[in-house]
C-alpha atoms as a PDB file:
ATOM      1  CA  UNK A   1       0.000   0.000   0.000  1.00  0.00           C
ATOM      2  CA  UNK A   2       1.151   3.496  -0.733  1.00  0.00           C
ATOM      3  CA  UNK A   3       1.268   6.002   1.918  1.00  0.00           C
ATOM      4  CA  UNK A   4       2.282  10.031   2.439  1.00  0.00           C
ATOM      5  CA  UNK A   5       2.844  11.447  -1.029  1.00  0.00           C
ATOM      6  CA  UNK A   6       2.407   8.940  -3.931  1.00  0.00           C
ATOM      7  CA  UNK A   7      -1.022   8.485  -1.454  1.00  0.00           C
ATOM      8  CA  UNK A   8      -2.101  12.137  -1.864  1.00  0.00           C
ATOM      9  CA  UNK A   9      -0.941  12.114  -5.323  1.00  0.00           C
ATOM     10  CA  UNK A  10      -3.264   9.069  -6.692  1.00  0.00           C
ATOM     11  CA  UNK A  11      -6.525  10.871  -4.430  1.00  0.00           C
ATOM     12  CA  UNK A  12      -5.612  14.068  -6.291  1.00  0.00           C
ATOM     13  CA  UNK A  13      -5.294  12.389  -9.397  1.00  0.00           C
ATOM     14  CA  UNK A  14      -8.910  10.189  -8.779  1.00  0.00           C
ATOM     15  CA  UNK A  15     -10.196  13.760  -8.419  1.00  0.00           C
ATOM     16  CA  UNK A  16      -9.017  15.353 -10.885  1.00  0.00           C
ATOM     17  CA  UNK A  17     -10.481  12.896 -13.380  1.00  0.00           C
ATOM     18  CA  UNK A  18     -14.012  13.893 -11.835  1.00  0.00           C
ATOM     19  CA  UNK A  19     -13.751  17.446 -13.595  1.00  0.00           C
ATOM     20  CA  UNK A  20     -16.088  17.939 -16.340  1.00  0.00           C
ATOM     21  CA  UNK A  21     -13.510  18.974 -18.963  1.00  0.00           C
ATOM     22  CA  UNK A  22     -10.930  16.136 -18.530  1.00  0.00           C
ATOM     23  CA  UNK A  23     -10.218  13.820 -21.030  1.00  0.00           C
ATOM     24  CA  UNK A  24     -11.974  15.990 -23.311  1.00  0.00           C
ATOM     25  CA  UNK A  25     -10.020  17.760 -26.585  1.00  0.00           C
ATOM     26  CA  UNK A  26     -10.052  21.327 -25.903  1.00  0.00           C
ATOM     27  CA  UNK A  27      -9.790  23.086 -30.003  1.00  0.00           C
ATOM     28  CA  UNK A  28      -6.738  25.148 -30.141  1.00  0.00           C
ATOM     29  CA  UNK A  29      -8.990  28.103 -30.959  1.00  0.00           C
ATOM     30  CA  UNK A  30      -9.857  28.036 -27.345  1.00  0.00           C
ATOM     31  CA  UNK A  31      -6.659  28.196 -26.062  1.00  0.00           C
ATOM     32  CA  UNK A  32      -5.111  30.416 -28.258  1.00  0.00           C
ATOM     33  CA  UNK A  33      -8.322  32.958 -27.191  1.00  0.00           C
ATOM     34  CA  UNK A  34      -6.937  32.084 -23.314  1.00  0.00           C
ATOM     35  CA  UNK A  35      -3.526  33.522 -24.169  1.00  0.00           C
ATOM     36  CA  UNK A  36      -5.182  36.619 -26.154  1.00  0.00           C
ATOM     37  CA  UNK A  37      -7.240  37.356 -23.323  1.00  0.00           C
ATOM     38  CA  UNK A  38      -4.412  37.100 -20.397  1.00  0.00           C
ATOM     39  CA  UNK A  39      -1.790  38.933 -23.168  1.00  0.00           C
ATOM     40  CA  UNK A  40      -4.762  41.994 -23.162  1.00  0.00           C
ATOM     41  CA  UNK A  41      -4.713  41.518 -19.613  1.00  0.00           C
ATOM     42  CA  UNK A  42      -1.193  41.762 -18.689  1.00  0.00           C
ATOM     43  CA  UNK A  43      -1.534  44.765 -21.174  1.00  0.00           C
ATOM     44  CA  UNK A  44      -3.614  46.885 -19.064  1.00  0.00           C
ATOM     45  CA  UNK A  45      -7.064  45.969 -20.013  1.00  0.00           C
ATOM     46  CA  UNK A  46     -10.154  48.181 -19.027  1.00  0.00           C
ATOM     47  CA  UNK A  47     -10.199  47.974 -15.279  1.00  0.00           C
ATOM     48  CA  UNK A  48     -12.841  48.877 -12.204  1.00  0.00           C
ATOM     49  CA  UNK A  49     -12.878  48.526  -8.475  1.00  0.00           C
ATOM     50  CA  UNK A  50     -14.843  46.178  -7.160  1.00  0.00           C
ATOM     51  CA  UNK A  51     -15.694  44.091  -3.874  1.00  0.00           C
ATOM     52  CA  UNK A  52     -15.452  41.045  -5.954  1.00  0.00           C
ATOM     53  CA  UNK A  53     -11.645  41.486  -5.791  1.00  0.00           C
ATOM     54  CA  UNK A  54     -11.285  42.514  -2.228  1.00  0.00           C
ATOM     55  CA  UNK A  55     -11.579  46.296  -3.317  1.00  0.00           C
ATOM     56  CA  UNK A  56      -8.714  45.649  -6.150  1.00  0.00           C
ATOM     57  CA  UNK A  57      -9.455  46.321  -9.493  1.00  0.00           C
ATOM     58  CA  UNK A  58     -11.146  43.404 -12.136  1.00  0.00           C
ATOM     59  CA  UNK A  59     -10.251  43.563 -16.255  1.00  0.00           C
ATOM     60  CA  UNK A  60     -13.137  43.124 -17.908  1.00  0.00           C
ATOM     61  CA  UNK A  61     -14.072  43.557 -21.369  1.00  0.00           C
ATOM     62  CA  UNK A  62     -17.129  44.392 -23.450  1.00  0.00           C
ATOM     63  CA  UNK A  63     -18.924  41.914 -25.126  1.00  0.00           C
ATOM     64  CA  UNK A  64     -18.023  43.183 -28.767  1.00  0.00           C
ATOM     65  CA  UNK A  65     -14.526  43.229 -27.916  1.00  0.00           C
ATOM     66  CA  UNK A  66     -14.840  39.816 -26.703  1.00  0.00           C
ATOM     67  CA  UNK A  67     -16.535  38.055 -29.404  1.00  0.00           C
ATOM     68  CA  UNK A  68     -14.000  40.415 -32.085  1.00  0.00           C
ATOM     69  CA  UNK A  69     -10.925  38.904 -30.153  1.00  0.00           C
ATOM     70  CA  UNK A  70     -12.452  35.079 -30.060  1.00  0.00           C
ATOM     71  CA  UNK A  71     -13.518  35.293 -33.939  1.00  0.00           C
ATOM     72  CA  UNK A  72      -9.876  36.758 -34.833  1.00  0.00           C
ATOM     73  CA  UNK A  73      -8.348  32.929 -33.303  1.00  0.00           C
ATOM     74  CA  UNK A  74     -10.874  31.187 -35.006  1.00  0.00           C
ATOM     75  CA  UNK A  75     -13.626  30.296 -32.330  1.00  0.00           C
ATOM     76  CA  UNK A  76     -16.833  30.353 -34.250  1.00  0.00           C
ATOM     77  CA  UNK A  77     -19.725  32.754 -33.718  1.00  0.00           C
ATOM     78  CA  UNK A  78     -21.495  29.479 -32.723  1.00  0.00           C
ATOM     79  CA  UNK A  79     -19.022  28.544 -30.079  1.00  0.00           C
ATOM     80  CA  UNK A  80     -17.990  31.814 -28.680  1.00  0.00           C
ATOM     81  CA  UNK A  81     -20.972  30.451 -25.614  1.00  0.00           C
ATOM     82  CA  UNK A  82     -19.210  27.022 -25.077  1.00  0.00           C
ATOM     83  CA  UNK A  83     -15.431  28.506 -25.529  1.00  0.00           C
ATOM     84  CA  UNK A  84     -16.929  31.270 -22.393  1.00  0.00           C
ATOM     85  CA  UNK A  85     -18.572  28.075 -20.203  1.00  0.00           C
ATOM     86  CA  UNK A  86     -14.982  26.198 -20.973  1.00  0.00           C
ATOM     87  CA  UNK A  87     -12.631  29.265 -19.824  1.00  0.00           C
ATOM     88  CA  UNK A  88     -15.457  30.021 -16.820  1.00  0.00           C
ATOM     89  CA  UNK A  89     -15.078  26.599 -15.601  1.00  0.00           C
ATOM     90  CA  UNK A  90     -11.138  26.507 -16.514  1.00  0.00           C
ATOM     91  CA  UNK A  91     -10.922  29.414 -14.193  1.00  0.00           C
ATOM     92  CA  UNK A  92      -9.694  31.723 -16.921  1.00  0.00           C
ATOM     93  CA  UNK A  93     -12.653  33.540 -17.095  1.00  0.00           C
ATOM     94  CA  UNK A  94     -15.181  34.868 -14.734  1.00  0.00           C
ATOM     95  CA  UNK A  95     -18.663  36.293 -15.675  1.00  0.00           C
ATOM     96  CA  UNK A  96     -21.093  36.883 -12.993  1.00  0.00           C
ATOM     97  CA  UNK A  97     -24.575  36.826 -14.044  1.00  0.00           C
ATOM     98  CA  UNK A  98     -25.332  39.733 -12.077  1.00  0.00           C
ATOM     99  CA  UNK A  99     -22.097  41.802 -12.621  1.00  0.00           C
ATOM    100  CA  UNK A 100     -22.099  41.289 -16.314  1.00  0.00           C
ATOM    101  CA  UNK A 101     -24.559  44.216 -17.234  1.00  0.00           C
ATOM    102  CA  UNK A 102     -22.436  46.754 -14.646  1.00  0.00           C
ATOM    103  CA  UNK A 103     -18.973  45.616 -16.486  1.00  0.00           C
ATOM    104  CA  UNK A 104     -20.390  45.163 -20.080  1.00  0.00           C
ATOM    105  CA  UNK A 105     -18.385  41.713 -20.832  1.00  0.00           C
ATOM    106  CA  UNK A 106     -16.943  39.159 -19.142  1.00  0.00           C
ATOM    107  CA  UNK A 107     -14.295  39.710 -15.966  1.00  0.00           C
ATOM    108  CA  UNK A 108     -11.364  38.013 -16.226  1.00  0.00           C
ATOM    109  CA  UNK A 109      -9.670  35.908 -13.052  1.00  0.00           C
ATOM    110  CA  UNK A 110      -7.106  37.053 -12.068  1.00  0.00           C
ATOM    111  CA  UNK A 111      -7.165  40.432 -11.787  1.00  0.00           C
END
């Protein structure tokens, strides 16, 4: 029997296989929209305070810009919704239903 470490290590691998995305193909489009959105991040971004970061500020984007940047690396007007639900539950990406009005696009994690 394995104890300590290589223990720990197979529970957090038995959970990790639980997650709703694993095993799955993720389409490079996807990913390569990840890296545009933390590149405009690390860039500056549009920012605003808020008590969802502990009074720090949030990047956030409008939804125009969003859907320009995720057409330009090829995700599909059709999949722009499942790319979003992908990088929400990733932890790329975080859109609260009743913040995303205020902001005008999705917040990104992070900030």
């Amino acid at each position: 029997a394995r104890g300590g470490v290589g223990q720990l290590r197979d529970m957090l691998v038995e959970q990790v296989k639980q997650l709703p995305w694993y095993d799955e193909q993720v389409p490079s489009a996807w990913m390569r929209f990840e890296e545009q959105l933390v590149a405009w991040q690390e860039g500056g971004g549009r920012t605003a305070s808020s008590e969802l970061s502990g009074g720090g500020k949030l990047h956030w984007m409008e939804w125009e810009k969003y859907r320009e940047v995720a057409h330009a690396v090829g995700v599909v007007e059709d999949m722009v919704g499942m790319c979003t639900a992908f990088l929400v539950e990733h932890g790329a990406l975080f859109v609260p239903p009743s913040r995303a009005a205020r902001y005008g696009g999705p917040v990104l994690a992070g900030a």
